[in-house]
PDB file of N, CA and C in Angstrom:
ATOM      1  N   UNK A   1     -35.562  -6.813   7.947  1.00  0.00           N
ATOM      2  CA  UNK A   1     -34.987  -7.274   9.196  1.00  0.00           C
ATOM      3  C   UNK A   1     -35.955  -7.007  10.337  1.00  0.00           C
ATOM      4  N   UNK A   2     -35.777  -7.841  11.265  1.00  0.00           N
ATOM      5  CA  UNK A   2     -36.771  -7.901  12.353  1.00  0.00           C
ATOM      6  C   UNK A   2     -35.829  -7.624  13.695  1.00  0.00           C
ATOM      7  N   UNK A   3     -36.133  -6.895  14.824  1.00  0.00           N
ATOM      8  CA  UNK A   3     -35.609  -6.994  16.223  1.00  0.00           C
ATOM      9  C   UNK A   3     -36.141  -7.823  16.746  1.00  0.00           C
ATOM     10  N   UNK A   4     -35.641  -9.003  17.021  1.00  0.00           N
ATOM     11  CA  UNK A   4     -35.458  -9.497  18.536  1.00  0.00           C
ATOM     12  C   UNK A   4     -34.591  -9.620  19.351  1.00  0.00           C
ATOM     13  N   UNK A   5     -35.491 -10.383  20.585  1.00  0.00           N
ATOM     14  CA  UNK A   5     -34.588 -10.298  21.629  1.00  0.00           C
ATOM     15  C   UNK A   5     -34.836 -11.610  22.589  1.00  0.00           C
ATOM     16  N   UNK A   6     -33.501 -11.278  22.922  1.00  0.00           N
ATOM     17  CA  UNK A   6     -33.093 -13.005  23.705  1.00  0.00           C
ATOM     18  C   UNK A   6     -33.112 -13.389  25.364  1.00  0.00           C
ATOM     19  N   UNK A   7     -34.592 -12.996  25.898  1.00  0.00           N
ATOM     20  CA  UNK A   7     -34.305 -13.369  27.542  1.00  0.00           C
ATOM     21  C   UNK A   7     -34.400 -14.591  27.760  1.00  0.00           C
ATOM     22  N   UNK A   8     -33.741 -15.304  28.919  1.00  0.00           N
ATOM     23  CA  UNK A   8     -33.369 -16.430  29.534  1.00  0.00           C
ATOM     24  C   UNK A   8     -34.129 -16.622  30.341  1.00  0.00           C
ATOM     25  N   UNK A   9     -34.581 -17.797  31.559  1.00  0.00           N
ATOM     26  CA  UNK A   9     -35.456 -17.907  32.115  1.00  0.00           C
ATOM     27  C   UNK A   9     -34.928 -19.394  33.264  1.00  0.00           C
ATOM     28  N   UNK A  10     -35.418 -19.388  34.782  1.00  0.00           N
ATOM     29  CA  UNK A  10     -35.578 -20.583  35.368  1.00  0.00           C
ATOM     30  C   UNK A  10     -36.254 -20.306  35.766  1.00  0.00           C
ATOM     31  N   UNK A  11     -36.357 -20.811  37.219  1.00  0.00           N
ATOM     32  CA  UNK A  11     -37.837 -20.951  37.904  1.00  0.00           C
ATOM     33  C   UNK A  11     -37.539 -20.039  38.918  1.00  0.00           C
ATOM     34  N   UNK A  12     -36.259 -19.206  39.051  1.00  0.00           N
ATOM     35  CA  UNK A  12     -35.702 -18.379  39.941  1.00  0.00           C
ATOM     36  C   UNK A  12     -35.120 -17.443  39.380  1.00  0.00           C
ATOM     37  N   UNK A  13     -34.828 -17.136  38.399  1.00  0.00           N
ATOM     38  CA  UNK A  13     -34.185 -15.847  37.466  1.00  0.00           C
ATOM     39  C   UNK A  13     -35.088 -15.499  36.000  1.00  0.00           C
ATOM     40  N   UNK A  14     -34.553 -14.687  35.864  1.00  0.00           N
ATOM     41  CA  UNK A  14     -34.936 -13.979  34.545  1.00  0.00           C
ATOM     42  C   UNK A  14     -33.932 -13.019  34.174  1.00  0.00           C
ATOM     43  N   UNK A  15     -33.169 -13.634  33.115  1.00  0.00           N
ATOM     44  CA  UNK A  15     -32.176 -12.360  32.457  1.00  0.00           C
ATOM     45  C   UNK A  15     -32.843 -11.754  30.968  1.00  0.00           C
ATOM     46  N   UNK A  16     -32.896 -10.312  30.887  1.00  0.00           N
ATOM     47  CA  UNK A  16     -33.449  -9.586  29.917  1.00  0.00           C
ATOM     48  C   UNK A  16     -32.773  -9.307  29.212  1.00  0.00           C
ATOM     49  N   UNK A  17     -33.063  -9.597  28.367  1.00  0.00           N
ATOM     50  CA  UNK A  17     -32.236  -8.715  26.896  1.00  0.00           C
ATOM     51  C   UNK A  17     -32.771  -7.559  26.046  1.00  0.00           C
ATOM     52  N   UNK A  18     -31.619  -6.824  27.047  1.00  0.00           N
ATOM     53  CA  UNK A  18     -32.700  -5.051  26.466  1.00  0.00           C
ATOM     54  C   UNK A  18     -32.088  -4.377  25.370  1.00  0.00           C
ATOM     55  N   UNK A  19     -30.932  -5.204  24.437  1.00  0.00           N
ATOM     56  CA  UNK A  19     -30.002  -4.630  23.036  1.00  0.00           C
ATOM     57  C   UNK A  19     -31.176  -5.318  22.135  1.00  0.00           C
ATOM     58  N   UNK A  20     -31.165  -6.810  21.660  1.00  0.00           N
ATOM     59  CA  UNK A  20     -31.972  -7.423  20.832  1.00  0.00           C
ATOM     60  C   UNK A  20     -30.697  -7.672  19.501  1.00  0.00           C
ATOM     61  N   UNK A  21     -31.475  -8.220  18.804  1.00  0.00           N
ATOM     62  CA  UNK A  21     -30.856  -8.492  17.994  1.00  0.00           C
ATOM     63  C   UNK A  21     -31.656  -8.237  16.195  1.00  0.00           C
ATOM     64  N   UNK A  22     -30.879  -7.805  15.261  1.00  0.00           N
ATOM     65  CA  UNK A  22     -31.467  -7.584  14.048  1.00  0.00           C
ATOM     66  C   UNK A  22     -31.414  -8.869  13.690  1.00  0.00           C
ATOM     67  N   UNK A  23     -32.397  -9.970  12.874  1.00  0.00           N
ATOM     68  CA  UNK A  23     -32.419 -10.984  12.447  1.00  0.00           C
ATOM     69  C   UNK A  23     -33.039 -11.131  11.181  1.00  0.00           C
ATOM     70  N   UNK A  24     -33.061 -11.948  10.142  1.00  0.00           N
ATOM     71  CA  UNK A  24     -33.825 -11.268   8.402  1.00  0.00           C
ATOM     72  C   UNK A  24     -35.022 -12.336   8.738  1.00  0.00           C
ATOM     73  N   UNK A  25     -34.857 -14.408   9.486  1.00  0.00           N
ATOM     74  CA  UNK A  25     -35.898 -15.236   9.590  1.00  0.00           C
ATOM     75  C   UNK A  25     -35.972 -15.873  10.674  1.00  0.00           C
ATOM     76  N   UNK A  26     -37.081 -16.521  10.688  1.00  0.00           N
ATOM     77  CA  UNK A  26     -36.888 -17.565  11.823  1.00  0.00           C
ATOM     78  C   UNK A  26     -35.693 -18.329  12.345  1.00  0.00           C
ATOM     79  N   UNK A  27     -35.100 -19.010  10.908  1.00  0.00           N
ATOM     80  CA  UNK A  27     -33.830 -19.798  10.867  1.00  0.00           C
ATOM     81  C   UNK A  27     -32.496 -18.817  11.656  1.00  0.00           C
ATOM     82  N   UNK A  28     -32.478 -17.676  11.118  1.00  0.00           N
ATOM     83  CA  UNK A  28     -31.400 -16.793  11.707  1.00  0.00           C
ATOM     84  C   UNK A  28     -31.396 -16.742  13.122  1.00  0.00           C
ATOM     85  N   UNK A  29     -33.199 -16.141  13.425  1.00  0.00           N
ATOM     86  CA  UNK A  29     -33.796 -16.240  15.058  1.00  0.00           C
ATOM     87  C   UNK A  29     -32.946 -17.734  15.479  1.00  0.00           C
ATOM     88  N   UNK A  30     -32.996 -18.914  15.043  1.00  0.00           N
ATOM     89  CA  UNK A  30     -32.887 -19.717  16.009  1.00  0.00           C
ATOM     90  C   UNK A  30     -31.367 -19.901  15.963  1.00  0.00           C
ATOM     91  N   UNK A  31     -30.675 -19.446  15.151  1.00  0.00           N
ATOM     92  CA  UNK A  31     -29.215 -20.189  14.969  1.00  0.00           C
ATOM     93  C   UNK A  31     -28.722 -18.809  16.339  1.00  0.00           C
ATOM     94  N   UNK A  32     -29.285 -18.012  16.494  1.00  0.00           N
ATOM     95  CA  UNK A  32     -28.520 -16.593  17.012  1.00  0.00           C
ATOM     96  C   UNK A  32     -28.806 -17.115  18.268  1.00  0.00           C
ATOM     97  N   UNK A  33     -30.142 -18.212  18.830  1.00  0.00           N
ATOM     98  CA  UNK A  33     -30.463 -18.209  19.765  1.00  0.00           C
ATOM     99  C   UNK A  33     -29.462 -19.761  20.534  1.00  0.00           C
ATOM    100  N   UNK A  34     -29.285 -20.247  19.594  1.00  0.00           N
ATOM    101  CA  UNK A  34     -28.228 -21.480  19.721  1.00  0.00           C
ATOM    102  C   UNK A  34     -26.711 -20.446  20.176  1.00  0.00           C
ATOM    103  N   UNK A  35     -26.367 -19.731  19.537  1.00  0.00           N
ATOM    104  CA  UNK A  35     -25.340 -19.087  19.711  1.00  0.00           C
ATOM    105  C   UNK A  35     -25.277 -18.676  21.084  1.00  0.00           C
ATOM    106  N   UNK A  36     -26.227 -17.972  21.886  1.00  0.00           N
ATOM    107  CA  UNK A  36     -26.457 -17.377  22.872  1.00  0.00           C
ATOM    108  C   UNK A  36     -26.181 -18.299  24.197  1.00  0.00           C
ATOM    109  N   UNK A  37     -26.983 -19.070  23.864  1.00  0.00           N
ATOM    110  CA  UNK A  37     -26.989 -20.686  24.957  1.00  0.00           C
ATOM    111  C   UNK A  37     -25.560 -21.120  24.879  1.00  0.00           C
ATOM    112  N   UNK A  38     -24.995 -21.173  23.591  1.00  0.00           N
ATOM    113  CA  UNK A  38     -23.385 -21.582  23.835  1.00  0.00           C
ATOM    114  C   UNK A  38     -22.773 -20.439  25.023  1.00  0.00           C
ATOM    115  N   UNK A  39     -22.765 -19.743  24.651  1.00  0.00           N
ATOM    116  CA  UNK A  39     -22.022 -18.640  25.257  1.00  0.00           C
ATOM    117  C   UNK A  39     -22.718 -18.388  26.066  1.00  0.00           C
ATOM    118  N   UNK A  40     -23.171 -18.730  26.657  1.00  0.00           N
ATOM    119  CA  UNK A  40     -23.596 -18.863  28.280  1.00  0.00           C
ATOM    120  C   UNK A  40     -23.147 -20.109  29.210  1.00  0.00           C
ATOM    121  N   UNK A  41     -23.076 -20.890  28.274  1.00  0.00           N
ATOM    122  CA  UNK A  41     -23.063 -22.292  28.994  1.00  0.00           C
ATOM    123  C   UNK A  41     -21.246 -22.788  28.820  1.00  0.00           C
ATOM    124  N   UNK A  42     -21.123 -22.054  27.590  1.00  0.00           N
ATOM    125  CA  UNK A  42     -19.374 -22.038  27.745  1.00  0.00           C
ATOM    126  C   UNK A  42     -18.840 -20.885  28.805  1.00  0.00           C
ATOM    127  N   UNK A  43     -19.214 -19.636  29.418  1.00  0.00           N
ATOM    128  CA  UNK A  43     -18.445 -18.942  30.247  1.00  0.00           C
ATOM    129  C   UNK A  43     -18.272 -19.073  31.596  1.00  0.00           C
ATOM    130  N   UNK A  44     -17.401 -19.056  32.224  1.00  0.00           N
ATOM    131  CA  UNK A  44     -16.813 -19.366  33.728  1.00  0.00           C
ATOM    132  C   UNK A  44     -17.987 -18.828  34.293  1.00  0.00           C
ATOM    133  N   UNK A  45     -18.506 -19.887  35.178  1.00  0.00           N
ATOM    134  CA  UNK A  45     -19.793 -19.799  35.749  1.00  0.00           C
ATOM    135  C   UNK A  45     -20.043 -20.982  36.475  1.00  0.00           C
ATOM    136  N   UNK A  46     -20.260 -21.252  37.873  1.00  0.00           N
ATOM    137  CA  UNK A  46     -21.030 -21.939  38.655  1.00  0.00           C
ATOM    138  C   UNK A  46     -23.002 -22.303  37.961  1.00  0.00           C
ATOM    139  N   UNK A  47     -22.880 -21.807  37.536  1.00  0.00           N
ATOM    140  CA  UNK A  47     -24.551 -21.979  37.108  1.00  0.00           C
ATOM    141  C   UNK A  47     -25.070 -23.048  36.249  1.00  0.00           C
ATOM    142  N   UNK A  48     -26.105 -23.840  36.766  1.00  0.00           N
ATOM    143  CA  UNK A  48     -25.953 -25.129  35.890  1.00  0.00           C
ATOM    144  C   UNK A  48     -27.116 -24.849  35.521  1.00  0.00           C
ATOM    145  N   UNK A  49     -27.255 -24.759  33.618  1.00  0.00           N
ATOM    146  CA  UNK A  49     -28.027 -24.193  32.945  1.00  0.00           C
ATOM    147  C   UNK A  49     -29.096 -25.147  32.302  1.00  0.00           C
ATOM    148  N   UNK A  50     -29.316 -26.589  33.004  1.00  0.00           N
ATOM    149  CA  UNK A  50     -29.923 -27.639  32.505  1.00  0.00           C
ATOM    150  C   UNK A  50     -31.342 -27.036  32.528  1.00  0.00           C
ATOM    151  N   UNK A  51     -31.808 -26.011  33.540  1.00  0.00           N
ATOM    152  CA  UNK A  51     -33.159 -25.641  33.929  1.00  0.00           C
ATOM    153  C   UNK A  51     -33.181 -24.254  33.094  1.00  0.00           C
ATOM    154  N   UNK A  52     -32.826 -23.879  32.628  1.00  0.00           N
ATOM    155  CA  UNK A  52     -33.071 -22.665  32.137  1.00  0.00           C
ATOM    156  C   UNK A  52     -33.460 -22.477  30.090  1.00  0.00           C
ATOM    157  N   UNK A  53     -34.352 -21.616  30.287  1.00  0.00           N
ATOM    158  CA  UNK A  53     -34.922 -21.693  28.809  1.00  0.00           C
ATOM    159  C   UNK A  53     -34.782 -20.619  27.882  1.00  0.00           C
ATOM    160  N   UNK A  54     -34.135 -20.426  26.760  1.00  0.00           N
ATOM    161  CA  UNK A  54     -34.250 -18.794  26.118  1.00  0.00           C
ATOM    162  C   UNK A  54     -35.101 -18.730  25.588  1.00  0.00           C
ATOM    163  N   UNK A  55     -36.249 -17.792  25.695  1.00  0.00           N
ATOM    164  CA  UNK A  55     -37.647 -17.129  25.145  1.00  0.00           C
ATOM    165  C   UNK A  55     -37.030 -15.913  23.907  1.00  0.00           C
ATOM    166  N   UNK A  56     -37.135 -16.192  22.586  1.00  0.00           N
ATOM    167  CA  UNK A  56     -37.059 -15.388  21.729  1.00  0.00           C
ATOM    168  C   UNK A  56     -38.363 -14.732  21.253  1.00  0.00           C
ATOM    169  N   UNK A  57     -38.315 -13.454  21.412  1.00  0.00           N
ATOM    170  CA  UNK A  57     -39.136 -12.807  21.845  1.00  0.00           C
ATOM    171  C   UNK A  57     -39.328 -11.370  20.447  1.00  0.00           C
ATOM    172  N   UNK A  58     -40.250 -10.585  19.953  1.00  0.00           N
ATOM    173  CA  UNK A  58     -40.518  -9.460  19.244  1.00  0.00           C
ATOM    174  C   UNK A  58     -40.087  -8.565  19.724  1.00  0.00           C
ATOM    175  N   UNK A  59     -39.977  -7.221  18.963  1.00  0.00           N
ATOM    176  CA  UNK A  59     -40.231  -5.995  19.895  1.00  0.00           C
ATOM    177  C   UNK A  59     -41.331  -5.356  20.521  1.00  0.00           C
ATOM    178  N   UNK A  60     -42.449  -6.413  20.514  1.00  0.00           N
ATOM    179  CA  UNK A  60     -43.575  -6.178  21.486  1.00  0.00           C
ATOM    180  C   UNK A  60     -43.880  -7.128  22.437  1.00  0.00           C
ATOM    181  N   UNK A  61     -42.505  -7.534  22.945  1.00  0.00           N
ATOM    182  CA  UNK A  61     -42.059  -8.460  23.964  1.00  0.00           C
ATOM    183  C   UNK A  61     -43.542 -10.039  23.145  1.00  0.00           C
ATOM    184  N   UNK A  62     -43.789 -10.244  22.591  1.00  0.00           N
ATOM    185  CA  UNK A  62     -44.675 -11.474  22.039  1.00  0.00           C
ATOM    186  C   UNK A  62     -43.463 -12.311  21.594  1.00  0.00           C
ATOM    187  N   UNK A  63     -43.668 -13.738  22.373  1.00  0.00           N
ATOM    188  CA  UNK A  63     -42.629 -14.650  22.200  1.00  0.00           C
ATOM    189  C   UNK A  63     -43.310 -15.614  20.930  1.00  0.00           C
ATOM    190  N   UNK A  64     -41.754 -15.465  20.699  1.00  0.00           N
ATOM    191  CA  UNK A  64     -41.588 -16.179  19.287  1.00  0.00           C
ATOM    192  C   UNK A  64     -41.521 -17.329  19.314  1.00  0.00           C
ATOM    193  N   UNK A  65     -40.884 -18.286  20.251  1.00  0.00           N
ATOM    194  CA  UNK A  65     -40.565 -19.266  20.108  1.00  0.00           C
ATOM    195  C   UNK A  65     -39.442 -19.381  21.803  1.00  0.00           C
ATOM    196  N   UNK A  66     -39.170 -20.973  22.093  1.00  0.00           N
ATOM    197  CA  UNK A  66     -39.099 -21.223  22.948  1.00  0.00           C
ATOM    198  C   UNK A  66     -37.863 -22.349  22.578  1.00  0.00           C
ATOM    199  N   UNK A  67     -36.478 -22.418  23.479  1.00  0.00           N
ATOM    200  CA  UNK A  67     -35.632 -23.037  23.008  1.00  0.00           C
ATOM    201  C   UNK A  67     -34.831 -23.677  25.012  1.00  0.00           C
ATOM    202  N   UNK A  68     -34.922 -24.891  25.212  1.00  0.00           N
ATOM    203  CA  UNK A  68     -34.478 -25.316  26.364  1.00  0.00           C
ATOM    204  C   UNK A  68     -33.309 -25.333  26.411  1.00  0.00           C
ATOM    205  N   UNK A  69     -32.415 -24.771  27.342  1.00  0.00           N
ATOM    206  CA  UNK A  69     -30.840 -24.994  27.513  1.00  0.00           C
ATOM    207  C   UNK A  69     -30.495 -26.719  26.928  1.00  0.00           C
ATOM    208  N   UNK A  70     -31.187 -26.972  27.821  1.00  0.00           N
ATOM    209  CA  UNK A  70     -31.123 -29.077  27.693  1.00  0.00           C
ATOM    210  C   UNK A  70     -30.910 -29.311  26.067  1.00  0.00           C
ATOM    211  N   UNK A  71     -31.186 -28.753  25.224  1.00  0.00           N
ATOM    212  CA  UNK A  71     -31.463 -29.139  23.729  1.00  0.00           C
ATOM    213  C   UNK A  71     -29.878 -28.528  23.016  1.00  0.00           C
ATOM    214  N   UNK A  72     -29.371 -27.839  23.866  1.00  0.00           N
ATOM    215  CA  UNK A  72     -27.981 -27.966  23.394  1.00  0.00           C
ATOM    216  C   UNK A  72     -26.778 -28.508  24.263  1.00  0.00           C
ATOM    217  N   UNK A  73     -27.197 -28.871  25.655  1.00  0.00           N
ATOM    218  CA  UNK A  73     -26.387 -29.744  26.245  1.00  0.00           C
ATOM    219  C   UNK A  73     -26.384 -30.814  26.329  1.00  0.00           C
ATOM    220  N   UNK A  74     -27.366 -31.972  25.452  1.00  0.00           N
ATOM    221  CA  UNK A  74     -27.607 -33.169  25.795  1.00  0.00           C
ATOM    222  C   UNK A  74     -27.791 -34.111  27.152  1.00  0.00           C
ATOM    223  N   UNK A  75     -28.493 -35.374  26.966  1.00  0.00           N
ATOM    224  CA  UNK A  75     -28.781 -35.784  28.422  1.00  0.00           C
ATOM    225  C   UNK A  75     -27.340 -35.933  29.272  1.00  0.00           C
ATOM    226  N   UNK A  76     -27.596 -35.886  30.760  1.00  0.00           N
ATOM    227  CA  UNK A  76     -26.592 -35.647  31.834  1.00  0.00           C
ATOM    228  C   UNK A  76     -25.874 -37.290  31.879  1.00  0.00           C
ATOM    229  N   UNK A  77     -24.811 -37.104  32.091  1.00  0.00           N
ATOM    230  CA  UNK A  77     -24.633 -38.962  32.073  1.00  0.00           C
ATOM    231  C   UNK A  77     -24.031 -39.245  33.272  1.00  0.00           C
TER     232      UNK A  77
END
């Protein structure tokens, strides 16, 4: 198992994720990171998350991979 961790990102914030998460692969990394974006984008919140990106990241903060809010909300209509 591997720690990572899940910070968020716009061009005006940065939320850190200082728990992380135990994950066994990549595939796990990304389904946990899909999970995350739901549950952000589903909770009572003014914040429109079209601009914002989750950086899955090591425990030597080295990003893993890169996942756009937009890619689970589809285009705006």
């Amino acid at each position: 198992m591997t720690q990572v961790f899940f910070h968020c990102s716009n061009d005006d914030e940065i939320l850190i994720d200082r728990r992380g998460t135990a994950v066994l692969d990549l595939a796990e990394a990304r389904d946990h990171a899909t999970r995350v974006m739901h549950e952000l984008i589903s909770a009572e919140s003014e914040e429109d998350w079209r601009d914002w990106v989750l950086h899955v990241a090591d425990d030597l903060d080295e990003e893993i991979f890169a996942m756009p809010f937009s890619s689970v909300l589809g285009p705006m209509h």
